[in-house]
PDB file of N, CA and C in Angstrom:
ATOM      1  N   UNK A   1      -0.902   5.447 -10.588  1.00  0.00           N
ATOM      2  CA  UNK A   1      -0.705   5.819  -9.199  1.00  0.00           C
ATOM      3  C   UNK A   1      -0.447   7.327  -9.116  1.00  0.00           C
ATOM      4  N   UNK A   2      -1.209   8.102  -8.403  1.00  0.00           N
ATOM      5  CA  UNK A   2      -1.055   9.249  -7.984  1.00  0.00           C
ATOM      6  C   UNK A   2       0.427   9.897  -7.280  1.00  0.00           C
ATOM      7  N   UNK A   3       0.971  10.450  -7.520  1.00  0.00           N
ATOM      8  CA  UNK A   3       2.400  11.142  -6.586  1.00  0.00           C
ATOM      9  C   UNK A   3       1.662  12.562  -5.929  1.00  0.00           C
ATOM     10  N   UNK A   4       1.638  12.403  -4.759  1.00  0.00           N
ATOM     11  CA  UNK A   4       1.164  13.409  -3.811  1.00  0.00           C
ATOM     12  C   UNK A   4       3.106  14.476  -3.282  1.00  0.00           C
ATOM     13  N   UNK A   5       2.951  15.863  -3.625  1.00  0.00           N
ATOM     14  CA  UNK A   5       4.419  16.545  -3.054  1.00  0.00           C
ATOM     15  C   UNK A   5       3.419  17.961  -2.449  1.00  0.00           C
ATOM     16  N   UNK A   6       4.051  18.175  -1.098  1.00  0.00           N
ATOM     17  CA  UNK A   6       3.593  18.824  -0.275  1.00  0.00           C
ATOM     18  C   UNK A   6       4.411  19.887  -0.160  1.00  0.00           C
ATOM     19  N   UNK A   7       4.062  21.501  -0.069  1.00  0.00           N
ATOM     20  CA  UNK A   7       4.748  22.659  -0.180  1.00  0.00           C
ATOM     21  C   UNK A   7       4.492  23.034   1.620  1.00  0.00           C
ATOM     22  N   UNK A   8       5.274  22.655   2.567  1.00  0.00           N
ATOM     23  CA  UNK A   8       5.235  23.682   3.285  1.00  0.00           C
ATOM     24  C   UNK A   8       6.304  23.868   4.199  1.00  0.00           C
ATOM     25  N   UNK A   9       5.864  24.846   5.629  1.00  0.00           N
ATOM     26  CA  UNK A   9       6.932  25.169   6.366  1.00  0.00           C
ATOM     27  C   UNK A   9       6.860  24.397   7.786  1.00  0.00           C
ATOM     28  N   UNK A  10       8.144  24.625   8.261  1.00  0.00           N
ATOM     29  CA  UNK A  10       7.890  23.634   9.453  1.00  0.00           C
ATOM     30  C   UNK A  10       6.816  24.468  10.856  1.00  0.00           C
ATOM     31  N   UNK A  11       6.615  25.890  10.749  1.00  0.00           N
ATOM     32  CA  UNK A  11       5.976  26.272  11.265  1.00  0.00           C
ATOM     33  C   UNK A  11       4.412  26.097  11.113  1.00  0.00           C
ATOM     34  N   UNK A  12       4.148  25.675   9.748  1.00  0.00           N
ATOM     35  CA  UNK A  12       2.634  25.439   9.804  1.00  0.00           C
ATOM     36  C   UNK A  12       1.490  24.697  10.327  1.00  0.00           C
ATOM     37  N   UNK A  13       0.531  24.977  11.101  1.00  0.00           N
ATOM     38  CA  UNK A  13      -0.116  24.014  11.886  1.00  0.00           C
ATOM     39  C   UNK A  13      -0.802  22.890  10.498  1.00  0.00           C
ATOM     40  N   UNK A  14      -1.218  23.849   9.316  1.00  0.00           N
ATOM     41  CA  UNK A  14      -2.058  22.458   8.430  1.00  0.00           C
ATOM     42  C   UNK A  14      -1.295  22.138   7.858  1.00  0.00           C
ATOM     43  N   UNK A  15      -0.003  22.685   7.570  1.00  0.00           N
ATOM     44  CA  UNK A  15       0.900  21.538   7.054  1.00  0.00           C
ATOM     45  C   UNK A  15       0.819  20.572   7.911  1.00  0.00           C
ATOM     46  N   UNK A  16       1.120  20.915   8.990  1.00  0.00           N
ATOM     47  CA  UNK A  16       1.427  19.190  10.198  1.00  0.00           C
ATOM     48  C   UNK A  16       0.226  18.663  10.068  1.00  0.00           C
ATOM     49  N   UNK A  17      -0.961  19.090  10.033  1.00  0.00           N
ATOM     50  CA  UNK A  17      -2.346  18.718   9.879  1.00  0.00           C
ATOM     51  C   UNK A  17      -2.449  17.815   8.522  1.00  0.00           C
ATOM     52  N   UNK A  18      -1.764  18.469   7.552  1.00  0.00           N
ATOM     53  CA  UNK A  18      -2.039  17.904   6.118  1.00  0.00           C
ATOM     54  C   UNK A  18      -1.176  16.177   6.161  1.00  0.00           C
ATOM     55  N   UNK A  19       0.183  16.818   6.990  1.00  0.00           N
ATOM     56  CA  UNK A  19       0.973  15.329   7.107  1.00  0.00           C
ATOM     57  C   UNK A  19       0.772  14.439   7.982  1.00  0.00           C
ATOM     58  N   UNK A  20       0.439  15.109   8.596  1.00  0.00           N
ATOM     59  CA  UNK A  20      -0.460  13.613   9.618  1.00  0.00           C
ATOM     60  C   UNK A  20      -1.892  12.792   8.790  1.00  0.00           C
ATOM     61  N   UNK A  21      -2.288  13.650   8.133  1.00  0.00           N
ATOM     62  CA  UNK A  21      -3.619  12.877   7.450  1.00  0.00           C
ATOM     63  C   UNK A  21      -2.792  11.728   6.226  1.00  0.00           C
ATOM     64  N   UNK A  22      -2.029  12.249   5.754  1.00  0.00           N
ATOM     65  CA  UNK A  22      -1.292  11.240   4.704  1.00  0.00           C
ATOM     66  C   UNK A  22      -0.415  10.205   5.300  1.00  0.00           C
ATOM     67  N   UNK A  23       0.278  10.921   6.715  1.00  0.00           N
ATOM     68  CA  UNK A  23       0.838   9.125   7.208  1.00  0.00           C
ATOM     69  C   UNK A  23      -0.463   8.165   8.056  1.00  0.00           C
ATOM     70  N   UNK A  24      -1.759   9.060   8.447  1.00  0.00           N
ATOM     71  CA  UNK A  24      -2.591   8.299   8.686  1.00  0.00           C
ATOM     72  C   UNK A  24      -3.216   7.424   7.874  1.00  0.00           C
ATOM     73  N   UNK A  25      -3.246   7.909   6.595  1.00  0.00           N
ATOM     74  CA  UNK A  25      -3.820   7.392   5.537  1.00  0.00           C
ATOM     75  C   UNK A  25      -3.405   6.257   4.611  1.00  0.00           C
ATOM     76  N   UNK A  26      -1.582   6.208   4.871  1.00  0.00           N
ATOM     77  CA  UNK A  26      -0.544   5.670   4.258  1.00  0.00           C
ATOM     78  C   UNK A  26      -0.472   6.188   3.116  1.00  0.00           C
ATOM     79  N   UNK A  27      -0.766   7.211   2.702  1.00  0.00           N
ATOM     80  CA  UNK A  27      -0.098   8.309   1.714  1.00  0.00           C
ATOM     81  C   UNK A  27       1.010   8.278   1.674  1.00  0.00           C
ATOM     82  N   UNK A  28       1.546   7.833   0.527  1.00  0.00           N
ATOM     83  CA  UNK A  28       3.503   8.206   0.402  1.00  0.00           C
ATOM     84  C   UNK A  28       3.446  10.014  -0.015  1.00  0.00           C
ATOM     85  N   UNK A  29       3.999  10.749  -0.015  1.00  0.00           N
ATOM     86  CA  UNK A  29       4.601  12.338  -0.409  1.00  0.00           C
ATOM     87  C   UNK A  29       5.598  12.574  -0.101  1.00  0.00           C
ATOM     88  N   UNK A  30       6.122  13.651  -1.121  1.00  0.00           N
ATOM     89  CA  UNK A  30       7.194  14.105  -1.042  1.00  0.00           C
ATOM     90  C   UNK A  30       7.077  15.888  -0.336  1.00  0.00           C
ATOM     91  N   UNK A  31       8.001  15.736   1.132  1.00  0.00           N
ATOM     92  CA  UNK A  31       7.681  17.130   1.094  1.00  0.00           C
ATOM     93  C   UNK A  31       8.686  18.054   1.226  1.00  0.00           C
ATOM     94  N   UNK A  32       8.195  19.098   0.254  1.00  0.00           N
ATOM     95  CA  UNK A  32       9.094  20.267   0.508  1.00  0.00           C
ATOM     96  C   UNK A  32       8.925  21.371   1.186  1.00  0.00           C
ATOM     97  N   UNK A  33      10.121  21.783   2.107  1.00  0.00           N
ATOM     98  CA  UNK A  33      10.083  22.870   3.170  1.00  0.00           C
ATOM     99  C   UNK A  33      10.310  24.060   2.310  1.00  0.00           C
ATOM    100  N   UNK A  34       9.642  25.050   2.344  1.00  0.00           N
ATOM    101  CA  UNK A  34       9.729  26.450   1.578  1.00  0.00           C
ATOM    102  C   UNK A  34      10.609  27.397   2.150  1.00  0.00           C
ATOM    103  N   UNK A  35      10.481  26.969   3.941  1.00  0.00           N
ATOM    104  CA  UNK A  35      11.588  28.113   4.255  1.00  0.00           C
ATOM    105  C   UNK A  35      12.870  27.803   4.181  1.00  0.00           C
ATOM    106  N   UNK A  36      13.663  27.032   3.506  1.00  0.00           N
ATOM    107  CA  UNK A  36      14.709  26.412   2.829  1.00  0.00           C
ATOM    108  C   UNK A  36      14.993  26.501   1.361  1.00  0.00           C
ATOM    109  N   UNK A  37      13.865  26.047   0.978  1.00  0.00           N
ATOM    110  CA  UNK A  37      14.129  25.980  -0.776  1.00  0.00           C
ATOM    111  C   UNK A  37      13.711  27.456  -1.166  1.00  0.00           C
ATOM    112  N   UNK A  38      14.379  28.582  -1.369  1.00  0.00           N
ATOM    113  CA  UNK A  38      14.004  29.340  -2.139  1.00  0.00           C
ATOM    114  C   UNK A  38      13.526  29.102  -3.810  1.00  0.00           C
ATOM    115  N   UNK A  39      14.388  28.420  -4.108  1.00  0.00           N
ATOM    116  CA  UNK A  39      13.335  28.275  -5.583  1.00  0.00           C
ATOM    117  C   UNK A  39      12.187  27.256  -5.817  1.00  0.00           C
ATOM    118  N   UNK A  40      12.510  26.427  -4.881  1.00  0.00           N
ATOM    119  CA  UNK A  40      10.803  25.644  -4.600  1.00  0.00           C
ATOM    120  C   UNK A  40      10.009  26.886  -4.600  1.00  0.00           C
ATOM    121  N   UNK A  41       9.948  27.879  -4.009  1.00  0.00           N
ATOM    122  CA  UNK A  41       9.092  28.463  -3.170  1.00  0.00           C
ATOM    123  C   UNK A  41       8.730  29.441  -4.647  1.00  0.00           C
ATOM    124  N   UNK A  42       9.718  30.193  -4.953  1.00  0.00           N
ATOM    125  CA  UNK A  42       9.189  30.737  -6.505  1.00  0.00           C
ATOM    126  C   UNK A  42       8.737  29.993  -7.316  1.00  0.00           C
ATOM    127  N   UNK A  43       8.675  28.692  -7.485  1.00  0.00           N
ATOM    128  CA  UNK A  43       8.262  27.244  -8.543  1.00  0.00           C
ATOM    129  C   UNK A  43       6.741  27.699  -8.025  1.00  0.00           C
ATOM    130  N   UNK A  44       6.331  27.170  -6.828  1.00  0.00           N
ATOM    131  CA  UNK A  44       4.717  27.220  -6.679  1.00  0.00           C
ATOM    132  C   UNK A  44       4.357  28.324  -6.632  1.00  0.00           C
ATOM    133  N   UNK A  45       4.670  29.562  -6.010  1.00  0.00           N
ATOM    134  CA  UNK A  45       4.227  31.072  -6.325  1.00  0.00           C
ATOM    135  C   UNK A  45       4.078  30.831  -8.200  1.00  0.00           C
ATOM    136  N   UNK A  46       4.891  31.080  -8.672  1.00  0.00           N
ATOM    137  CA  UNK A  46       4.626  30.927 -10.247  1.00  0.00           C
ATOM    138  C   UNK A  46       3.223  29.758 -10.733  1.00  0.00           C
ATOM    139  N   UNK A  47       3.527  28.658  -9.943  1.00  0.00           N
ATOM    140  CA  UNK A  47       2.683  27.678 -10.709  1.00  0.00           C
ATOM    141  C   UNK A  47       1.386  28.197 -10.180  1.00  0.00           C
ATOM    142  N   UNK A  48       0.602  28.368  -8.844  1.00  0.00           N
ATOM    143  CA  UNK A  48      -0.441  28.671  -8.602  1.00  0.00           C
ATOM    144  C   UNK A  48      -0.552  29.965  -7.971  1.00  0.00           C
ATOM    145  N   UNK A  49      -0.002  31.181  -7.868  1.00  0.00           N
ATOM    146  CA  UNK A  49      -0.155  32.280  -7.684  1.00  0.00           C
ATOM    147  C   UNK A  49      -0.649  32.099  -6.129  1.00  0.00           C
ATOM    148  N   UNK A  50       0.006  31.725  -5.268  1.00  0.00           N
ATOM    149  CA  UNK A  50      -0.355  31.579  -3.899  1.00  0.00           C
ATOM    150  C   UNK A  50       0.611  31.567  -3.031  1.00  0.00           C
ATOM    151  N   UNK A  51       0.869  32.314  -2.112  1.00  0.00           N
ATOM    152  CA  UNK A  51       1.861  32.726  -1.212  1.00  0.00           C
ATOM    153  C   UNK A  51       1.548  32.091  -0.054  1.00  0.00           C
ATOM    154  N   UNK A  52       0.618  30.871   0.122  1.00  0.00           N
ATOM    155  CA  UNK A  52       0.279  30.505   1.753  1.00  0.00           C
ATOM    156  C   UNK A  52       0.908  29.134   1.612  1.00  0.00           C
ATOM    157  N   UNK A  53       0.518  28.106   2.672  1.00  0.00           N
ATOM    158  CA  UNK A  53       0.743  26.845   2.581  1.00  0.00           C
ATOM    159  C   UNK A  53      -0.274  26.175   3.350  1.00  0.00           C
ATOM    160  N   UNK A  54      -0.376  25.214   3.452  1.00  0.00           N
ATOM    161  CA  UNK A  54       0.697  23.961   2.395  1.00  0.00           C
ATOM    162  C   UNK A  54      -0.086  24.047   1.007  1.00  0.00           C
ATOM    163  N   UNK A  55       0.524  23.854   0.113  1.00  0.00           N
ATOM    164  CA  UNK A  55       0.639  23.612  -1.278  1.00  0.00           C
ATOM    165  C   UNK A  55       0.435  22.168  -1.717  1.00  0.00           C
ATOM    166  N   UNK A  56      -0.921  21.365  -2.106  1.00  0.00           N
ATOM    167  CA  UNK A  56      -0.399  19.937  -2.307  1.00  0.00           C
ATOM    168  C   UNK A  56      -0.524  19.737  -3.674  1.00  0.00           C
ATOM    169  N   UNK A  57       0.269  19.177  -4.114  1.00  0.00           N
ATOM    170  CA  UNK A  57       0.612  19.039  -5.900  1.00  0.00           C
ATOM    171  C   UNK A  57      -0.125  17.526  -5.941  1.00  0.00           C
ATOM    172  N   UNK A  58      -0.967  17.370  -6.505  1.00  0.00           N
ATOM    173  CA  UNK A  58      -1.277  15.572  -6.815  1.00  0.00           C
ATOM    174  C   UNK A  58      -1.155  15.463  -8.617  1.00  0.00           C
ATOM    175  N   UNK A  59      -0.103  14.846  -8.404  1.00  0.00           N
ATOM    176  CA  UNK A  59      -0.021  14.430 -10.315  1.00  0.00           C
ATOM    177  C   UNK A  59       0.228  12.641 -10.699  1.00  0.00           C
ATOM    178  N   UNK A  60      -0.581  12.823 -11.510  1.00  0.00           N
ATOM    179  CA  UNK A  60      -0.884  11.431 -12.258  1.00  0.00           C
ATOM    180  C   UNK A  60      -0.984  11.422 -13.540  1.00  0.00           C
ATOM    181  N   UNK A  61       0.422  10.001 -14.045  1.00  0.00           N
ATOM    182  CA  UNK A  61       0.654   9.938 -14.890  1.00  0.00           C
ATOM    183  C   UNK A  61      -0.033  10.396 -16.379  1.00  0.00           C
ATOM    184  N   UNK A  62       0.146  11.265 -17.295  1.00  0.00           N
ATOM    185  CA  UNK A  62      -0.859  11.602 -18.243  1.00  0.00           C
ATOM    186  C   UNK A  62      -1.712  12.472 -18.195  1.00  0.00           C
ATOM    187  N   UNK A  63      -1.799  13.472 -17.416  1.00  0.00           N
ATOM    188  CA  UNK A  63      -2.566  14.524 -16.606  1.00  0.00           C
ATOM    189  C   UNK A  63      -1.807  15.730 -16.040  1.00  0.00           C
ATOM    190  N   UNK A  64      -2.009  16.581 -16.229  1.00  0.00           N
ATOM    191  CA  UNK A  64      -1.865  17.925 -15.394  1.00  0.00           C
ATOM    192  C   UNK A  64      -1.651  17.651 -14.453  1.00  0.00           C
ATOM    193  N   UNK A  65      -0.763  18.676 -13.442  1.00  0.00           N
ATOM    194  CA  UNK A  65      -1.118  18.206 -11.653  1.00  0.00           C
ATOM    195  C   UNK A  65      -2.073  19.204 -11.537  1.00  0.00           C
ATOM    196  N   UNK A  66      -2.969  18.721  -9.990  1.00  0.00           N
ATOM    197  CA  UNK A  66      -3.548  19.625  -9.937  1.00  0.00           C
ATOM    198  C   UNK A  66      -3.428  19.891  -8.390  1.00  0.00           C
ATOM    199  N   UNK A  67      -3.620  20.755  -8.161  1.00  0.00           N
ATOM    200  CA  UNK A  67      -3.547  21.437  -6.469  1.00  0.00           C
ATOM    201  C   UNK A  67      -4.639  21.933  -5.696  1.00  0.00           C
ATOM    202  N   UNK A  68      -4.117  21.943  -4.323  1.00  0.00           N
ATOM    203  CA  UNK A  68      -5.006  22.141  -3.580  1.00  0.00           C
ATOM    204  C   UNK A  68      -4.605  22.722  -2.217  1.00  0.00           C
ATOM    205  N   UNK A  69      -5.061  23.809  -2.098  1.00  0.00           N
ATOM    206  CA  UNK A  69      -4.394  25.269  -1.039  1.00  0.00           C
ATOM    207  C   UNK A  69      -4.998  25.145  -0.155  1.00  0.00           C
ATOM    208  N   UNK A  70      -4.135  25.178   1.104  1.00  0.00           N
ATOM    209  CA  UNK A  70      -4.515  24.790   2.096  1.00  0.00           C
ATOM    210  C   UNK A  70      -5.127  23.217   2.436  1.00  0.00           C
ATOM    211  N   UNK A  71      -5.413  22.806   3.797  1.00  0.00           N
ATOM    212  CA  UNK A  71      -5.504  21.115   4.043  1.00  0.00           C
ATOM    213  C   UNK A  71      -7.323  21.245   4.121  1.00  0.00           C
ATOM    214  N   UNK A  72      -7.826  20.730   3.137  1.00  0.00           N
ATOM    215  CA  UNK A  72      -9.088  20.274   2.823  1.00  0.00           C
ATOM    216  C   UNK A  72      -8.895  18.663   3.111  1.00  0.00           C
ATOM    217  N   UNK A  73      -9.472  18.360   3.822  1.00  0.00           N
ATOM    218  CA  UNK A  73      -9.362  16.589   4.181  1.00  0.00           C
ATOM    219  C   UNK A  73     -10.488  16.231   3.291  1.00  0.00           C
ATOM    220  N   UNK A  74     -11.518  16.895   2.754  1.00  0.00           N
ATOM    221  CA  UNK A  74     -12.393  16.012   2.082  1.00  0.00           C
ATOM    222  C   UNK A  74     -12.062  16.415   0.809  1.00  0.00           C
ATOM    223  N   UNK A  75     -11.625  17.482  -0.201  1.00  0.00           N
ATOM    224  CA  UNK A  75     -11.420  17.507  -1.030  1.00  0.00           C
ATOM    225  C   UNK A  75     -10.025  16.268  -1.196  1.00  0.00           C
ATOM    226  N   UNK A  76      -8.742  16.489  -0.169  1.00  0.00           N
ATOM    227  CA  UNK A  76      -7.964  15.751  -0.458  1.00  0.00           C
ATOM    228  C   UNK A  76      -8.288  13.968  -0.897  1.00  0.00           C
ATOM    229  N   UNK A  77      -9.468  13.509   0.097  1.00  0.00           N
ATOM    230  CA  UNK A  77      -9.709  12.315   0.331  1.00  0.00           C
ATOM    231  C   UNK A  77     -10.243  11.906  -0.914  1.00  0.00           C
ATOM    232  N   UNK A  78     -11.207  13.410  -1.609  1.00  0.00           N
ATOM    233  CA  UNK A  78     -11.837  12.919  -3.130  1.00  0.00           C
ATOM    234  C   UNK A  78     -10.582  12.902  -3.777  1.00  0.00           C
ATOM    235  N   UNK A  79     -10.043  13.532  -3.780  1.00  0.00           N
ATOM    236  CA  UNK A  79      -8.715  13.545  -5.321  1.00  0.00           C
ATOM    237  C   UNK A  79      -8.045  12.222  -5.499  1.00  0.00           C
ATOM    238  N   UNK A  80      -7.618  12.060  -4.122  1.00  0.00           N
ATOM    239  CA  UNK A  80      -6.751  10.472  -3.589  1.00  0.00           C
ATOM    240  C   UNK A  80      -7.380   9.263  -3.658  1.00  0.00           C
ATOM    241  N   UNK A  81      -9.081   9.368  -3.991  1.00  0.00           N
ATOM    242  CA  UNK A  81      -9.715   8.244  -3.495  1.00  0.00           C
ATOM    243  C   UNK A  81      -9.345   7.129  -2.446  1.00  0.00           C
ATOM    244  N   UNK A  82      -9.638   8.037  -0.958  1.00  0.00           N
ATOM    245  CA  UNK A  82      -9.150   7.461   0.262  1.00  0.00           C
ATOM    246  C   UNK A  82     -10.444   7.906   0.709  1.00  0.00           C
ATOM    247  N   UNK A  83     -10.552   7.133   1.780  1.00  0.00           N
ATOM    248  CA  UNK A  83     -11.753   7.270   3.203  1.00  0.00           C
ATOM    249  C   UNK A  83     -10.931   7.453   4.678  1.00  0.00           C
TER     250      UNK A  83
END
């Protein structure tokens, strides 16, 4: 099973965009607000060298996570294998 954790702020329109597609979808995630967590926020700057949001981390068991910047609904839908 995939664990989907979401990097963003409450100001972002594709964050809200990104989280509405995952409770549409019944996506469980975990999300974290950046303008709160300062060291969340240095964690993903470090991990993917990207200062924007949302940030979506998809990791599965035995595998790397891998990410995806900004809300791509069709890349997301391939990673998740969702329609």
């Amino acid at each position: 099973m995939k664990k989907v954790k979401i990097y963003s702020t409450p100001t972002c329109m594709y964050c809200k965009m990104a989280k509405d597609f995952f409770d549409d979808k019944g996506v469980e995630y975990t999300d974290v607000d950046l303008s709160v967590d300062v060291a969340a926020r240095d964690e993903v700057v470090k991990k993917t060298n990207q200062m924007s949001v949302p940030v979506i981390e998809i990791r599965e068991e035995g595998k790397d996570p891998e990410y995806v910047i900004g809300f791509d609904q069709a890349l997301l839908s391939e990673k998740l294998g969702i329609k």
